[in-house]
Protein backbone atom coordinates (compact mmCIF):
# COMPACT_ATOMS: atom_id res chain seq x y z
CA UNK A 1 88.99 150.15 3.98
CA UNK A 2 90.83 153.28 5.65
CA UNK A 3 93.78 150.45 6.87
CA UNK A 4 93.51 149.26 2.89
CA UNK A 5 93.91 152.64 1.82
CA UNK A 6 96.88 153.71 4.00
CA UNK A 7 94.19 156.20 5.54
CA UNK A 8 92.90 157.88 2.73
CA UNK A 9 89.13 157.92 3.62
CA UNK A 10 87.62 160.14 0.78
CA UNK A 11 86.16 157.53 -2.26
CA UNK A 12 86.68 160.53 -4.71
CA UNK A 13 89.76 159.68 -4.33
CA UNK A 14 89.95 155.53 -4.99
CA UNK A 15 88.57 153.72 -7.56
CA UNK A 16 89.66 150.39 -9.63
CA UNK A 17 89.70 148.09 -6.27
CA UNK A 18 87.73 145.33 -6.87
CA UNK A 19 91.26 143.39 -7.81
CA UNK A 20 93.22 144.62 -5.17
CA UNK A 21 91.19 144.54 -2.33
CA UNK A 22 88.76 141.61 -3.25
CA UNK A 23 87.86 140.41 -0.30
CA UNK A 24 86.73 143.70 0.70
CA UNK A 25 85.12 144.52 -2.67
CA UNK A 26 83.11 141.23 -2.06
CA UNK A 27 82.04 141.71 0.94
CA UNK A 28 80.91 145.31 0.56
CA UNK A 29 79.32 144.30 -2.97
CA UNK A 30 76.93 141.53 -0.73
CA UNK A 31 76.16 144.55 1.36
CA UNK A 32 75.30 146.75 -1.37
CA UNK A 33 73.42 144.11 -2.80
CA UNK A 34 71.10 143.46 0.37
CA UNK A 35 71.10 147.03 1.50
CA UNK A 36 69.46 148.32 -1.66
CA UNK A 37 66.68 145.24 -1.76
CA UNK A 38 67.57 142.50 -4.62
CA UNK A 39 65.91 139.78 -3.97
CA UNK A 40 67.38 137.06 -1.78
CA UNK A 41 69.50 139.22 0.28
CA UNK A 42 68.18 140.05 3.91
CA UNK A 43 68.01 143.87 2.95
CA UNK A 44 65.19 142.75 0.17
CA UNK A 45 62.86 140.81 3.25
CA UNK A 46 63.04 144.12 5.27
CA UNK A 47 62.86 146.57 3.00
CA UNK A 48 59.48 145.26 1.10
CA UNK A 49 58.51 144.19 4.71
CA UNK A 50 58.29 147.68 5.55
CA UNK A 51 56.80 149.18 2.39
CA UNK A 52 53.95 146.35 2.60
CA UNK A 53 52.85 147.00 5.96
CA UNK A 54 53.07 150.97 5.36
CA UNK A 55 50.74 150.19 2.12
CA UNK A 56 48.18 148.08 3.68
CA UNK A 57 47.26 150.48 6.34
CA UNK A 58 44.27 152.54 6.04
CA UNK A 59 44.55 156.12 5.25
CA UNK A 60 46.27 158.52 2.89
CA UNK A 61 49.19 159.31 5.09
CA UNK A 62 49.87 155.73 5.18
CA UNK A 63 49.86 155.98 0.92
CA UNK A 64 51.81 158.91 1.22
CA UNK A 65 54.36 157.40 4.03
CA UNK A 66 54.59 154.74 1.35
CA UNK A 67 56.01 156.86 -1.44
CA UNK A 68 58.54 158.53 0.77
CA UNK A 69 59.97 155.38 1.45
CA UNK A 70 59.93 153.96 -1.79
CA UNK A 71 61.81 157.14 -2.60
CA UNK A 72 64.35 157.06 0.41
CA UNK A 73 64.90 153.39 -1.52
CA UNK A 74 65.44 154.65 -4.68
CA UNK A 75 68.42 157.67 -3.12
CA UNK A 76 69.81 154.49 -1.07
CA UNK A 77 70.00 152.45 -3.99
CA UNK A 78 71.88 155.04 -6.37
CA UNK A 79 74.08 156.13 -3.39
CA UNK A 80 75.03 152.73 -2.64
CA UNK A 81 75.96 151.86 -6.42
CA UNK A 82 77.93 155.07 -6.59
CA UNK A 83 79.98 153.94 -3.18
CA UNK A 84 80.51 150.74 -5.17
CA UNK A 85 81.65 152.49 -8.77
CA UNK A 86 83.46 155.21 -7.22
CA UNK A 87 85.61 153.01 -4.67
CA UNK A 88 85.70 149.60 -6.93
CA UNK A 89 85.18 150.53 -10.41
CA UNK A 90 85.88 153.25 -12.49
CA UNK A 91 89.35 154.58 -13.05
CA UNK A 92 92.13 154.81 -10.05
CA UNK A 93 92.02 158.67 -8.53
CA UNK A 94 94.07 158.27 -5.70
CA UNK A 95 97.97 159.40 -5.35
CA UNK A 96 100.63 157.78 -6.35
CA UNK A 97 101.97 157.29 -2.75
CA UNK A 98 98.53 155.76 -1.85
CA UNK A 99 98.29 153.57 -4.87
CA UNK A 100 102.11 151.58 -3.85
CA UNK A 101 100.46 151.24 -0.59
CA UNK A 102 97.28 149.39 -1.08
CA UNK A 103 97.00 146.35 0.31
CA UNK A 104 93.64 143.97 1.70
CA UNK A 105 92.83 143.79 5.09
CA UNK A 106 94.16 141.53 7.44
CA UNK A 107 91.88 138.81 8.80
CA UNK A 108 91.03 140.41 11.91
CA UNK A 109 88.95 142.84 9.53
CA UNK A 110 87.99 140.66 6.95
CA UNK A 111 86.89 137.96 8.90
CA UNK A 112 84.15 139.87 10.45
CA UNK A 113 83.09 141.09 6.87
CA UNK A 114 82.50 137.68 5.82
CA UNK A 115 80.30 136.90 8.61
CA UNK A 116 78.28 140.13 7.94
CA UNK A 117 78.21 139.20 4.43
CA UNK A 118 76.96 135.74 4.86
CA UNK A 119 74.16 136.92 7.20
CA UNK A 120 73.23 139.48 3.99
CA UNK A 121 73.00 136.56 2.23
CA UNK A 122 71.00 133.83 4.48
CA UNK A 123 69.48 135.93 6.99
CA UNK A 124 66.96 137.23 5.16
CA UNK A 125 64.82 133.46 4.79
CA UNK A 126 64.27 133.77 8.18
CA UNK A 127 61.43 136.44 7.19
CA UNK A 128 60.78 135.23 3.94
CA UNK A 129 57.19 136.08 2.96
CA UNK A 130 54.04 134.23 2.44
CA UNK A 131 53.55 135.50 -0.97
CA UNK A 132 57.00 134.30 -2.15
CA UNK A 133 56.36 130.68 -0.35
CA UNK A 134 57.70 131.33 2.92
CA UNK A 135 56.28 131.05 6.92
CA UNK A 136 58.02 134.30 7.89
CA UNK A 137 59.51 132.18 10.79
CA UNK A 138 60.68 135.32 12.16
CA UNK A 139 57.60 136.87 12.85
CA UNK A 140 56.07 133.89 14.28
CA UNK A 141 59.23 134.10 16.37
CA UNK A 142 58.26 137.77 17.60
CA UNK A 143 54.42 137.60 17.92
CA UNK A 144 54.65 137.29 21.93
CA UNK A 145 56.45 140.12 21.72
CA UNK A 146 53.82 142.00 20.15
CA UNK A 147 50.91 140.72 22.08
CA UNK A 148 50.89 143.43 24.45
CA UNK A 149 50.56 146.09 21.48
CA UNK A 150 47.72 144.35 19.48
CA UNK A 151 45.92 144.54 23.08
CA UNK A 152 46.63 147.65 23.38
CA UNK A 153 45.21 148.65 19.86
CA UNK A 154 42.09 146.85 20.67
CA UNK A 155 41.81 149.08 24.06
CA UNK A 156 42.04 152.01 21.94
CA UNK A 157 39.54 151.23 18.78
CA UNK A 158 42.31 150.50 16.80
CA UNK A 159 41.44 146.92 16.01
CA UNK A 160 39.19 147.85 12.91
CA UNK A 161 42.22 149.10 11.38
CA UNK A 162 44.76 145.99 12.04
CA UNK A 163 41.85 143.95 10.73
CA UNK A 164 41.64 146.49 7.48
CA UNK A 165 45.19 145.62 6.80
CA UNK A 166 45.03 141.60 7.40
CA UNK A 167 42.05 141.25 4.88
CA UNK A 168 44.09 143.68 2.59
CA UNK A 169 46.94 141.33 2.52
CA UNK A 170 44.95 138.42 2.25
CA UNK A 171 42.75 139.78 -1.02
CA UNK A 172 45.56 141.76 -2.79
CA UNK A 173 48.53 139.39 -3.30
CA UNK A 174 48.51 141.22 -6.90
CA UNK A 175 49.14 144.32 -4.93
CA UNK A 176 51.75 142.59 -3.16
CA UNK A 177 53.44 141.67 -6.26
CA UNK A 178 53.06 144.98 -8.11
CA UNK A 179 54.73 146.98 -5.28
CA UNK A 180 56.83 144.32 -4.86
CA UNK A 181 58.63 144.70 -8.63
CA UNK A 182 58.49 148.15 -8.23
CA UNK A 183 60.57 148.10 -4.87
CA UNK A 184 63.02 146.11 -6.73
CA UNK A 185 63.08 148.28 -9.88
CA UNK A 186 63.93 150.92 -7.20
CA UNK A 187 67.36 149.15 -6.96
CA UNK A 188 67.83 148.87 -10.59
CA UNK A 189 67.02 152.49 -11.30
CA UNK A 190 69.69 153.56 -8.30
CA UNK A 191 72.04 150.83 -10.24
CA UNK A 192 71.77 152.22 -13.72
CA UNK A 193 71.55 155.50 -12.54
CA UNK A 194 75.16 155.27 -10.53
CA UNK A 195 76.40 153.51 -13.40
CA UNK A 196 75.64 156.21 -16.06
CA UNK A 197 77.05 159.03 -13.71
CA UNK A 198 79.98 157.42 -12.33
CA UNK A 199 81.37 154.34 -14.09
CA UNK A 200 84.20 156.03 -16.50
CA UNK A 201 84.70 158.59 -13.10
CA UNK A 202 88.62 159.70 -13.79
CA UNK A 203 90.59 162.51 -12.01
CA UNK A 204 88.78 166.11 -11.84
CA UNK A 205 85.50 164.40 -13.13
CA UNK A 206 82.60 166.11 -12.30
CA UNK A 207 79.38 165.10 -10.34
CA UNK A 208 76.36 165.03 -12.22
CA UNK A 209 74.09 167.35 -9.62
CA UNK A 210 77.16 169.96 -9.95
CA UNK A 211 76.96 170.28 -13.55
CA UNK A 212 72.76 170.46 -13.62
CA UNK A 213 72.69 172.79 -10.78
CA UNK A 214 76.09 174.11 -8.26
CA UNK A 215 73.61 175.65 -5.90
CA UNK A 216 71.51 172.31 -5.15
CA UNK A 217 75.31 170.55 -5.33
CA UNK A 218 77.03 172.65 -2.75
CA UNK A 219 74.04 172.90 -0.38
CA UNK A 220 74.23 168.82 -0.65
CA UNK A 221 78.07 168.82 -0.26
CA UNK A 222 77.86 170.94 2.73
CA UNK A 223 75.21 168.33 4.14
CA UNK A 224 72.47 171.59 4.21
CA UNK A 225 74.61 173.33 6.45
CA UNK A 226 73.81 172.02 9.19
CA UNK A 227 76.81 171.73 10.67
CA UNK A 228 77.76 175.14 10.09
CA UNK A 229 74.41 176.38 11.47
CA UNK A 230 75.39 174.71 14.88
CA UNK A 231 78.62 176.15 14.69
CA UNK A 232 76.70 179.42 14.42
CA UNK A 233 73.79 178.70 16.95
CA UNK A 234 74.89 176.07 19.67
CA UNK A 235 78.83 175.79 19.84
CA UNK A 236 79.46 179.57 18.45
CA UNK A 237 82.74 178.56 16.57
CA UNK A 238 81.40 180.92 13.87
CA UNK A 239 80.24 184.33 13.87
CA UNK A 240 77.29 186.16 12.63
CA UNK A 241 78.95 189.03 11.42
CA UNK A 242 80.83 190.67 14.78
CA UNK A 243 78.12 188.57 17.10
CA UNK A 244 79.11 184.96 19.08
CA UNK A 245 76.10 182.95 20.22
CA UNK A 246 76.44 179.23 21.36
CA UNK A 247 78.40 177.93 24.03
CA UNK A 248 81.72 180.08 23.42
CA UNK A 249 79.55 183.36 23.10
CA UNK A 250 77.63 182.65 26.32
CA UNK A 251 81.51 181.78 27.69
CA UNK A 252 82.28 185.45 25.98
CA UNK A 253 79.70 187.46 27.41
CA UNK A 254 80.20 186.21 30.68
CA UNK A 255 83.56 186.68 30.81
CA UNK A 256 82.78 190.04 29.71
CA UNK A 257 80.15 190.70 32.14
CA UNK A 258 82.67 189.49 35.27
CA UNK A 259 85.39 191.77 33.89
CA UNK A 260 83.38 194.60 33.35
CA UNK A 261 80.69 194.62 35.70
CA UNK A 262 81.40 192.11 38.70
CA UNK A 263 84.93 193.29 38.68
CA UNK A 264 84.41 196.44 37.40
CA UNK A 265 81.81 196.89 40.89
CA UNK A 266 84.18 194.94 42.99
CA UNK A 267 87.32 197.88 41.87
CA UNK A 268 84.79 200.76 42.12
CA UNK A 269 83.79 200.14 45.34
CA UNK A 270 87.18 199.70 46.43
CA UNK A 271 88.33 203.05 44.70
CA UNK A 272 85.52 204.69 46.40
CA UNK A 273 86.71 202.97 49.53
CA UNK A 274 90.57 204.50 48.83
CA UNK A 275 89.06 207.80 48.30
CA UNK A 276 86.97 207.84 51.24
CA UNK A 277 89.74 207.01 53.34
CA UNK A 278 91.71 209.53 51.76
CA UNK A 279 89.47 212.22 52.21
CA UNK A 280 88.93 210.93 56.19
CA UNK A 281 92.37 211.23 56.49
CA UNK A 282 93.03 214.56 54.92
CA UNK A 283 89.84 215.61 57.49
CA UNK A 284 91.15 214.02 60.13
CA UNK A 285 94.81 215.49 59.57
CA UNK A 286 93.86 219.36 58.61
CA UNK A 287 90.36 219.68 60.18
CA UNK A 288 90.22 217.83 63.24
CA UNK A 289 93.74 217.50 64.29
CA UNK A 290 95.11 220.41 62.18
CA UNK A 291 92.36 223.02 63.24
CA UNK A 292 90.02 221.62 66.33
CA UNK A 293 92.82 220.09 68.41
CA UNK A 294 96.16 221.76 66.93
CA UNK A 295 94.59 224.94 66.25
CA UNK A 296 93.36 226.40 69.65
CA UNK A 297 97.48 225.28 70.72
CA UNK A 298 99.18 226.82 68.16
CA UNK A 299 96.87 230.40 68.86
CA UNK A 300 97.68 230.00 72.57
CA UNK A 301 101.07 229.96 71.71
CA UNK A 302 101.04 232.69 69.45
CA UNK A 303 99.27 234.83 71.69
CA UNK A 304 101.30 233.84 74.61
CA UNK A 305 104.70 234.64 72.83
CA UNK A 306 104.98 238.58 73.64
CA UNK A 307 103.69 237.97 76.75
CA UNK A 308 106.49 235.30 77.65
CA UNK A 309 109.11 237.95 76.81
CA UNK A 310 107.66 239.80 79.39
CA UNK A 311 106.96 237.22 81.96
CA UNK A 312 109.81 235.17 82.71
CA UNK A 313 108.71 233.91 86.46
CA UNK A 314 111.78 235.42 88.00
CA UNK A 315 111.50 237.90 91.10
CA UNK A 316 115.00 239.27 90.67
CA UNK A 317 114.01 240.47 86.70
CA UNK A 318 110.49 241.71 87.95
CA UNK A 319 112.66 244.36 90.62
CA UNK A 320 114.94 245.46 87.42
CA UNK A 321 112.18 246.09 85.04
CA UNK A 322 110.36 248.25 87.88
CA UNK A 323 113.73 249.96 89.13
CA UNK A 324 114.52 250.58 85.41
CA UNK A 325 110.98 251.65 85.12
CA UNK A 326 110.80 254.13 88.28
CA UNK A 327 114.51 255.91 86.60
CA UNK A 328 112.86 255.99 83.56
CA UNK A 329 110.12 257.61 84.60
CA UNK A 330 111.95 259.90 87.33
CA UNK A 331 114.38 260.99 84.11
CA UNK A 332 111.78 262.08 81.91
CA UNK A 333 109.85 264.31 84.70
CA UNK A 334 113.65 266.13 85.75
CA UNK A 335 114.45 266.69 81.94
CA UNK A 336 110.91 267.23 81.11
C-alpha cells in the first residue's frame, strides 16, 4: 500500500482506491472480510471457535471473558470497515502529487496477497464446526498435541470442568447457534457502523468520537499516552516540569554526579595537594632553611663583622695598632 501510495502511509489521507489499486482493494477486502468473522472466511471458524469454548466453561468469569471478547469483535469489526471506507471508498483526500502517482503493486507484493487471501477464504473448512456440518479436521489434527494438557487437568481436579463443557456443547447446539448469529451480527454492526461514520469522508471531515466528545478523541488519538508516558518514565525524552527520569536522566545525573562529585573530589584533593606543597615549601624555604639553617649563619656573620675589622690575622697590623695604641696613650698622659 505505502509503494501504491508513493509513501503516503496515513488512510486519512486516501480514499476512492478500490479502482485504482484493485488488486490490493481485493485482497485487503477478503481480509477484512475473514478478520471481522463472516461466515465462510477462516477469521469466522476462529473467532466463534474462541467465543464457544470461552462460553461453555463453567464460571462467571468465563461469561464475563465472553462478553469482552464479543466486544473486542465488535471494535475489530468497525475498525476494520473504517480501514476499508477510509482507504477504498469514500471521497479521494490525498494530494494532488500523490494522486498522479498511484499506481498497484507489482507482483512481488501482490502475489503474496493473493495467497493470503485465498487461505482467508479456504482455510477456514479445515476447522469447520460440528454444528455447521463439519469434522473440525483441524482439531482432530491437534488432539496429540493436547494430550499432555487434558492429563494434566485430570492431575489437578480439573476434569469435572472439561467434562462440564463437553456435555454443554453436546445439549446446547441452540446456544451454539444463538451466540453464533450474534458473533456475526457483531460484524454487521462494526459494518454499518463504519459505513454511517465514514462513507461520504471528504477533506477536513471530522471523526465521529471527536465531535461527541474531544477529550475521549484525543486520549484515543494519542493511543492513551502511552507513549508519551515512557518518554516521561523509561527513555526520559520528556520532562516533568525541570525533572529527567528514564534512561537519559539516569545518563544526566550521572554525568552530573562524575563532574561534580567524582571530579569535583578528584580536583579537591589535588588542590589540597598544591596547597600543601605550597605551604611545605614556603616552610621549608623561610622556616627551616630561612631561619634553622640560614639563620644561626647569617647572625654569626653579623656578629662577626666588627670583630673582622678588628681582626685581620696579620702580625705586622697587630704591632701598629699596639704602637699606635702605646703613643696614643703616652700623648694623652704628657698633655694631660
Amino acid at each position: 500500500m505505502i509503494h501504491a501510495m508513493s509513501g503516503e502511509q496515513d488512510m486519512r489521507n486516501m480514499g476512492a482506491l478500490s479502482d485504482r489499486i484493485p488488486k490490493t482493494y481485493w485482497t485487503m477486502f477478503i481480509a477484512t472480510l475473514a478478520i471481522t468473522g463472516i461466515p465462510p472466511f477462516a477469521g469466522f471458524v476462529s473467532k466463534d471457535g474462541i467465543l464457544w469454548e470461552t462460553w461453555t466453561r463453567e464460571g462467571t468469569a468465563f461469561h464475563l471473558l465472553w462478553g469482552i471478547g464479543y466486544i473486542t469483535a465488535l471494535m475489530t469489526a468497525f475498525y476494520m470497515f473504517r480501514l476499508i471506507y477510509l482507504t477504498f471508498y469514500s471521497k479521494p483526500r490525498m494530494s494532488h502529487q500523490v494522486e498522479h502517482h498511484i499506481h498497484e503493486s507489482p507482483s512481488s507484493m501482490t502475489v503474496p496477497l493473493v495467497v493470503l487471501a485465498l487461505c482467508s477464504i479456504f482455510a477456514g473448512f479445515l476447522g469447520w464446526p460440528h454444528s455447521l456440518g463439519g469434522s473440525d479436521r483441524f482439531a482432530r489434527f491437534l488432539d496429540p498435541v493436547f494430550t499432555g494438557e487434558t492429563q494434566v487437568m485430570n492431575a489437578e481436579g480439573k476434569a469435572g470442568q472439561v467434562a462440564a463443557g463437553e456435555r454443554e456443547k453436546e445439549h446446547t447446539s441452540s446456544t451454539e447457534y444463538l451466540l453464533m448469529f450474534l458473533s456475526i451480527g457483531a460484524a454487521g454492526i462494526g459494518l454499518i457502523m463504519a459505513g454511517r461514520s465514514y462513507s461520504k469522508a471528504d477533506k477536513g471531515y471530522t471523526e465521529p468520537i471527536a465531535a461527541i466528545s474531544p477529550p475521549i478523541y484525543k486520549t484515543l488519538l494519542n493511543k492513551y499516552y502511552v507513549d508519551e508516558g515512557y518518554d516521561y518514565v523509561f527513555t526520559g525524552r520528556r520532562k516533568l516540569r525541570d525533572v529527567r527520569l528514564g534512561v537519559m536522566g539516569l545518563g544526566e545525573a550521572s554525568s552530573w554526579f562524575d563532574t561534580h562529585v567524582i571530579d569535583g573530589a578528584v580536583n579537591a584533593a589535588g588542590w589540597i595537594t598544591r596547597l600543601t606543597a605550597t605551604i611545605s615549601s614556603w616552610w621549608d624555604k623561610w622556616i627551616i632553611d630561612g631561619i634553622g639553617v640560614n639563620g644561626p649563619a647569617i647572625l654569626a656573620r653579623m656578629v662577626s663583622y666588627p670583630a673582622r675589622l678588628l681582626e685581620w690575622g696579620l702580625v705586622q697590623w697587630y704591632a701598629l695598632v699596639m704602637t699606635a695604641g702605646l703613643v696614643g696613650f703616652a700623648f694623652y698622659y704628657v698633655y694631660h
